[in-house]
C-alpha atoms as a PDB file:
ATOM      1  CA  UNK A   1       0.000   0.000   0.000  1.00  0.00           C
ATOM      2  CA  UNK A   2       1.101   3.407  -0.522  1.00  0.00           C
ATOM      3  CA  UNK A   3       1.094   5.628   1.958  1.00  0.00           C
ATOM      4  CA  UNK A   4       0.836   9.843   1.437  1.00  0.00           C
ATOM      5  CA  UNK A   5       2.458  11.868   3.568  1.00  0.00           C
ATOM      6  CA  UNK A   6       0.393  14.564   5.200  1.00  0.00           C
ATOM      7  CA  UNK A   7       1.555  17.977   5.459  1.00  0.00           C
ATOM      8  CA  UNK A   8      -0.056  19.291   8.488  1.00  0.00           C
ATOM      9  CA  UNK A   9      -0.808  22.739   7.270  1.00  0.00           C
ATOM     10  CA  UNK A  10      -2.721  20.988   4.608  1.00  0.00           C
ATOM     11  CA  UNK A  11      -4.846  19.225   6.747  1.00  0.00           C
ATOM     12  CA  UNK A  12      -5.606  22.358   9.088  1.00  0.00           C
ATOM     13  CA  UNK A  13      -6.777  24.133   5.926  1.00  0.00           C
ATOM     14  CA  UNK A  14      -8.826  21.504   4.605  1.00  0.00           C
ATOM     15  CA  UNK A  15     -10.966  20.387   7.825  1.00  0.00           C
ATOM     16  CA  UNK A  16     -11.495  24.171   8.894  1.00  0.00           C
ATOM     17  CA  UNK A  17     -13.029  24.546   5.187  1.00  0.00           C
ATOM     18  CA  UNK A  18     -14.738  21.186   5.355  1.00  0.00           C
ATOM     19  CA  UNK A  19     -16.337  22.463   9.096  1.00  0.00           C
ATOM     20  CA  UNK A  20     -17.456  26.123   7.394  1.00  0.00           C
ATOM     21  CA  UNK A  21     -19.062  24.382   4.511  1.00  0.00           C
ATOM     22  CA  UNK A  22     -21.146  21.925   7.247  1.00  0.00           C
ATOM     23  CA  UNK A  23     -21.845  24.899   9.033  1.00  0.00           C
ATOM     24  CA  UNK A  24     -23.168  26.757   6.290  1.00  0.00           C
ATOM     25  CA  UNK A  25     -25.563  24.275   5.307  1.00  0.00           C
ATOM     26  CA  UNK A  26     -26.423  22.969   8.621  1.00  0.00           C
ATOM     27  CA  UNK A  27     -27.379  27.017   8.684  1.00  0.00           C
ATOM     28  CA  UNK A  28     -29.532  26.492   5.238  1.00  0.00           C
ATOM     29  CA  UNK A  29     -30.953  23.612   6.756  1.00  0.00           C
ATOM     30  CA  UNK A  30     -32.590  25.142   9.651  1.00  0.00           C
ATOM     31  CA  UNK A  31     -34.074  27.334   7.841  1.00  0.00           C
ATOM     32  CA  UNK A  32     -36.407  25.322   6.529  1.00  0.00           C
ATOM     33  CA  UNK A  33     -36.669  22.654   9.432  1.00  0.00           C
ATOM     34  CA  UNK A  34     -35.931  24.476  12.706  1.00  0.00           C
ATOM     35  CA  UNK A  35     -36.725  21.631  14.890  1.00  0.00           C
ATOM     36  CA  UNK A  36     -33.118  19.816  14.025  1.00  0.00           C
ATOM     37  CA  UNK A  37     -31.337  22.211  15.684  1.00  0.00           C
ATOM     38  CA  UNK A  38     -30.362  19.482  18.336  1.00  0.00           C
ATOM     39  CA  UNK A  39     -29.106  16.865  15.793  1.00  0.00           C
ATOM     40  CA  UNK A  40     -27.296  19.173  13.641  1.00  0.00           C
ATOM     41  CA  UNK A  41     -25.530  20.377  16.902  1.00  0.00           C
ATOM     42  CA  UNK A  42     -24.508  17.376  17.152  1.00  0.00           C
ATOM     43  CA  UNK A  43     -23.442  16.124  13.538  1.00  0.00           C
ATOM     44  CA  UNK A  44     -21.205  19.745  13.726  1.00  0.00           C
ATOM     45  CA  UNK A  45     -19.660  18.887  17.212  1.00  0.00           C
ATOM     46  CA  UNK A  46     -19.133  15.296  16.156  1.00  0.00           C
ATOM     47  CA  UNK A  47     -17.460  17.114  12.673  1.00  0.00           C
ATOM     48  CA  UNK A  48     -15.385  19.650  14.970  1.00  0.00           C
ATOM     49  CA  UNK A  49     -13.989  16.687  17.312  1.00  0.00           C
ATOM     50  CA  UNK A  50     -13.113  14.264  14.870  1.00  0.00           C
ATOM     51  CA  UNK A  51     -11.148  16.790  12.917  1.00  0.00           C
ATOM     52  CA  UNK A  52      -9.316  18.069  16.373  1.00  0.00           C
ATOM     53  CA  UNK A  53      -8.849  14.291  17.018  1.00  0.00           C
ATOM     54  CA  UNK A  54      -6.953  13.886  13.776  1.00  0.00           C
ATOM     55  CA  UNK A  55      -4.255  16.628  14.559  1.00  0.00           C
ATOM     56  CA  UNK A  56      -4.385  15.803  18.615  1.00  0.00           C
ATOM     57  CA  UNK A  57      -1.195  14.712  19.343  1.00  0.00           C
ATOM     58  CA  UNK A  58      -3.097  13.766  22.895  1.00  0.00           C
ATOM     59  CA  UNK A  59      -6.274  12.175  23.462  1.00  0.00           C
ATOM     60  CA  UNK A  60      -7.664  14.579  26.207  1.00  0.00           C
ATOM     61  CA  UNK A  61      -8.878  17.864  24.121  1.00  0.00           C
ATOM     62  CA  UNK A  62     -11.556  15.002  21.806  1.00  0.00           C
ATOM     63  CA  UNK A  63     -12.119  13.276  24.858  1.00  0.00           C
ATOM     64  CA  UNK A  64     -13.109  16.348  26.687  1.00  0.00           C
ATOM     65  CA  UNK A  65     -15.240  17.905  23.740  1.00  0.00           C
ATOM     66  CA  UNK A  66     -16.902  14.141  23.646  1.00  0.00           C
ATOM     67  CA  UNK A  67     -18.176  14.305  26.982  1.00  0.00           C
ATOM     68  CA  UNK A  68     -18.930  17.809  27.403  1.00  0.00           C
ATOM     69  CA  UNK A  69     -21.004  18.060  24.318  1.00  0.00           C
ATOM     70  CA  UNK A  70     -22.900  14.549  24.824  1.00  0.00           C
ATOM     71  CA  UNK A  71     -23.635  16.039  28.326  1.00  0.00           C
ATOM     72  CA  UNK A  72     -25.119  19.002  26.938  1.00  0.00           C
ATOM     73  CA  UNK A  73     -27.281  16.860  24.687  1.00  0.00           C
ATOM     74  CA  UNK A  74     -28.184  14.546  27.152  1.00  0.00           C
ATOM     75  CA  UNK A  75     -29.204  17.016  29.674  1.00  0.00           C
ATOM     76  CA  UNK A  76     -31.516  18.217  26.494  1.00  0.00           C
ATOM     77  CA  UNK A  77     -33.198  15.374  25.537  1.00  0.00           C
ATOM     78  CA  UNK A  78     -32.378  12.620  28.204  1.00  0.00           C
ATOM     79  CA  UNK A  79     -34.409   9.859  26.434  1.00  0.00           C
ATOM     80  CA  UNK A  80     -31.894   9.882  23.653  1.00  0.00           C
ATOM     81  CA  UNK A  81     -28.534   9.470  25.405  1.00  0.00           C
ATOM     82  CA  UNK A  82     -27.676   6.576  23.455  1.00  0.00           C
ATOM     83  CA  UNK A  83     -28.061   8.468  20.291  1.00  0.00           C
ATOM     84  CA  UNK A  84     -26.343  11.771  21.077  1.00  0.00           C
ATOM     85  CA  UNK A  85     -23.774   9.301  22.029  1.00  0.00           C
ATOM     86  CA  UNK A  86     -23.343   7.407  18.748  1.00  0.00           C
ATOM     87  CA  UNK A  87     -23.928  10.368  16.560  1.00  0.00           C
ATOM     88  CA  UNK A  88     -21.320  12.454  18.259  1.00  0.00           C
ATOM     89  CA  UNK A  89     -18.760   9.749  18.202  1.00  0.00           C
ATOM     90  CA  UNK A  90     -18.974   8.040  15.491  1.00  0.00           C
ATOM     91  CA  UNK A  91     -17.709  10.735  13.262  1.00  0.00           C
ATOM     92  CA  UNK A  92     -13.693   9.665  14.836  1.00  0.00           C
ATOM     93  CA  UNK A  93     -13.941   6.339  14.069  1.00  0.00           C
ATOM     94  CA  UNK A  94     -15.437   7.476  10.562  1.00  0.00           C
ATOM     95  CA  UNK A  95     -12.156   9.903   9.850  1.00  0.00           C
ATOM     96  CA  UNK A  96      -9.856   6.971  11.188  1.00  0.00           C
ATOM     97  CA  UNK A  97     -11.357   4.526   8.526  1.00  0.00           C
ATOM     98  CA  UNK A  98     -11.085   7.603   5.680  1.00  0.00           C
ATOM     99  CA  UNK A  99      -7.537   8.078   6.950  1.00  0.00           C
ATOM    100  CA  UNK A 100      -6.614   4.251   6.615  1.00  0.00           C
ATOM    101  CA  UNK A 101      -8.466   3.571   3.464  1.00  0.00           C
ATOM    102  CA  UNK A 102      -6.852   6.798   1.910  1.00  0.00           C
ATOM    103  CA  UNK A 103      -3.605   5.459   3.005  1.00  0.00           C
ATOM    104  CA  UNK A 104      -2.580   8.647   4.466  1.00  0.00           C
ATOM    105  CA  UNK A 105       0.139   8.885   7.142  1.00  0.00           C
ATOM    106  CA  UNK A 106      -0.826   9.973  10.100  1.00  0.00           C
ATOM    107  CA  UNK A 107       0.556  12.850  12.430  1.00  0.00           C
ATOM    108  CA  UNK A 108       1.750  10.802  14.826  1.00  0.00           C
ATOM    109  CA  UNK A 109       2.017   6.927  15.117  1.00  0.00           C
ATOM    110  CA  UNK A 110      -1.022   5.512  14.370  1.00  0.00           C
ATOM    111  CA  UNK A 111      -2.678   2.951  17.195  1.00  0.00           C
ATOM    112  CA  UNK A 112      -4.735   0.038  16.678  1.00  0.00           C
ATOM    113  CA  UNK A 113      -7.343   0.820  14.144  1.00  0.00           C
ATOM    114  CA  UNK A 114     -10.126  -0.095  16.539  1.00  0.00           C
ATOM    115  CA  UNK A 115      -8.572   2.057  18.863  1.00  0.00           C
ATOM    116  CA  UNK A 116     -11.142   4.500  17.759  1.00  0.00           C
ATOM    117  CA  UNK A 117     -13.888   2.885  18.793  1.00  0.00           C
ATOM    118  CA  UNK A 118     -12.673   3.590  22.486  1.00  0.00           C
ATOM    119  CA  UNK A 119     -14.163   7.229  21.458  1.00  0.00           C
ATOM    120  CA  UNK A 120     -17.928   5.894  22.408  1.00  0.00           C
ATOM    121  CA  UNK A 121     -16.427   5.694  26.300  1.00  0.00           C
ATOM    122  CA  UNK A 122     -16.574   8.798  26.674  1.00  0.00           C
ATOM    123  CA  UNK A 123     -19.671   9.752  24.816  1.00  0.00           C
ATOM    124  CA  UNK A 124     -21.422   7.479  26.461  1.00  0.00           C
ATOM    125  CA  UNK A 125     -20.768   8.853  30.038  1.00  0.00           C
ATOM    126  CA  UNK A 126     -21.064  12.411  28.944  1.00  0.00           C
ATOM    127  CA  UNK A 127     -24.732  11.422  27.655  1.00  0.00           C
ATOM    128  CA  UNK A 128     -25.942   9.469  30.545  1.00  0.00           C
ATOM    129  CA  UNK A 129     -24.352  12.192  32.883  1.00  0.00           C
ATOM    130  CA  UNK A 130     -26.382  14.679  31.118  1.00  0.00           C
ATOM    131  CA  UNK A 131     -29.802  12.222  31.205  1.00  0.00           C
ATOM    132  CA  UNK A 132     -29.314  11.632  35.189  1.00  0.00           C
ATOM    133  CA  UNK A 133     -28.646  15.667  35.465  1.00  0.00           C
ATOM    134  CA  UNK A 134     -31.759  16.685  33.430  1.00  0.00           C
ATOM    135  CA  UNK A 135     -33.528  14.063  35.436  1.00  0.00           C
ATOM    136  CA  UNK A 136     -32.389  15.026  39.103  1.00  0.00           C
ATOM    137  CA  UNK A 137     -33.176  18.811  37.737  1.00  0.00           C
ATOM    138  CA  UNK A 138     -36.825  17.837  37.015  1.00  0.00           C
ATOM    139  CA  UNK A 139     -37.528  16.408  39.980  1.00  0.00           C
ATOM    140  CA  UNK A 140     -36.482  19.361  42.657  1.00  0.00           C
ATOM    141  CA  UNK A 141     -38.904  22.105  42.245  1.00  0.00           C
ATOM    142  CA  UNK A 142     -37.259  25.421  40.930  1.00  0.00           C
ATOM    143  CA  UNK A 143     -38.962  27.449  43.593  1.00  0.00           C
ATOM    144  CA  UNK A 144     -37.465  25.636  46.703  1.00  0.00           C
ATOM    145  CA  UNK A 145     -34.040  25.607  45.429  1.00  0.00           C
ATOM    146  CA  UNK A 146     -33.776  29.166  44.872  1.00  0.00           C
ATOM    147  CA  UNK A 147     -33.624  31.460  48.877  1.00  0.00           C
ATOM    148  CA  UNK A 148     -36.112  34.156  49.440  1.00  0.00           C
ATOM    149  CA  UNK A 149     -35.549  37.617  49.101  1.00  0.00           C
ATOM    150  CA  UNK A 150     -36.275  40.071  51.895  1.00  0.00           C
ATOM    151  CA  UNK A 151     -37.882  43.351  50.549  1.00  0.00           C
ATOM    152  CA  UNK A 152     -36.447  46.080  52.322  1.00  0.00           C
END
C-alpha cells in the first residue's frame, strides 16, 4: 500500500473549510426545518472533534469535547442518550477509517485501528451524565431551590 504523507498545514486548511461548509448548510438547513437544531448540533460537534482528534497529538482535548457536548445533549433530551452518544462519536472512528483507506500517514504513530472505537467511552458517560442531570433537575422544584428575598 502506498502511503501519502500529510503535510499538516494541509490538513488544518482543509478540515477548517470542510467544518465552514457543514456549518453553512447545517445554517440552510434550519431554515427550513428548525426543529433539528439538536441533531445538527450534534453532527457539527461530532465534525469539529473528529477533525481536532486527527491533529491531537493527545487524546484529552476530543475526549473532553466528547463528553462535554454529549452532556449538553443529554441534559436536552435525556431519552436519547444513546443516540447523542453514537452520533457524536462516530464521526472519529469514521475519519480513522477515511484516513486508513486513503492510506494517508498519520501525524503521529497511528494505534490500533479499533482504537477509535474507544471514542464511544466517553460519549457514552457524557450522555448518561447529562440524562441523570436533566432528570435530578426535574424532579427538585425550581422554587425551593432558589432562597427568598427580603424586601427592604
Amino acid at each position: 500500500m502506498i502511503t501519502i504523507q500529510v503535510n499538516p498545514t494541509l490538513v488544518t486548511f482543509s478540515g477548517f473549510h470542510v467544518l465552514v461548509v457543514a456549518l453553512l448548510g447545517i445554517a440552510a438547513a434550519l431554515c427550513f426545518k428548525p426543529q433539528l437544531w439538536l441533531p445538527s448540533l450534534a453532527v457539527f460537534w461530532g465534525l469539529l472533534t473528529a477533525f481536532i482528534d486527527l491533529l491531537a497529538r493527545e487524546p484529552q482535548l476530543p475526549a473532553l469535547m466528547l463528553l462535554s457536548s454529549c452532556l449538553f445533549l443529554g441534559f436536552a433530551q435525556p431519552s436519547h442518550a444513546w443516540r447523542w452518544a453514537l452520533v457524536v462519536a462516530g464521526w472519529i472512528p469514521a475519519a480513522a477509517f477515511v484516513q486508513s483507506v486513503m492510506g494517508m500517514a498519520a501525524l503521529e504513530p497511528p494505534g490500533h485501528p479499533l482504537s477509535s472505537f474507544l471514542a464511544f467511552v466517553p460519549a457514552l458517560i457524557g450522555a448518561y451524565g447529562g440524562a441523570f442531570a436533566a432528570r435530578v433537575v426535574a424532579r427538585k422544584p425550581v422554587s425551593s431551590a432558589l432562597p427568598e428575598i427580603p424586601n427592604l
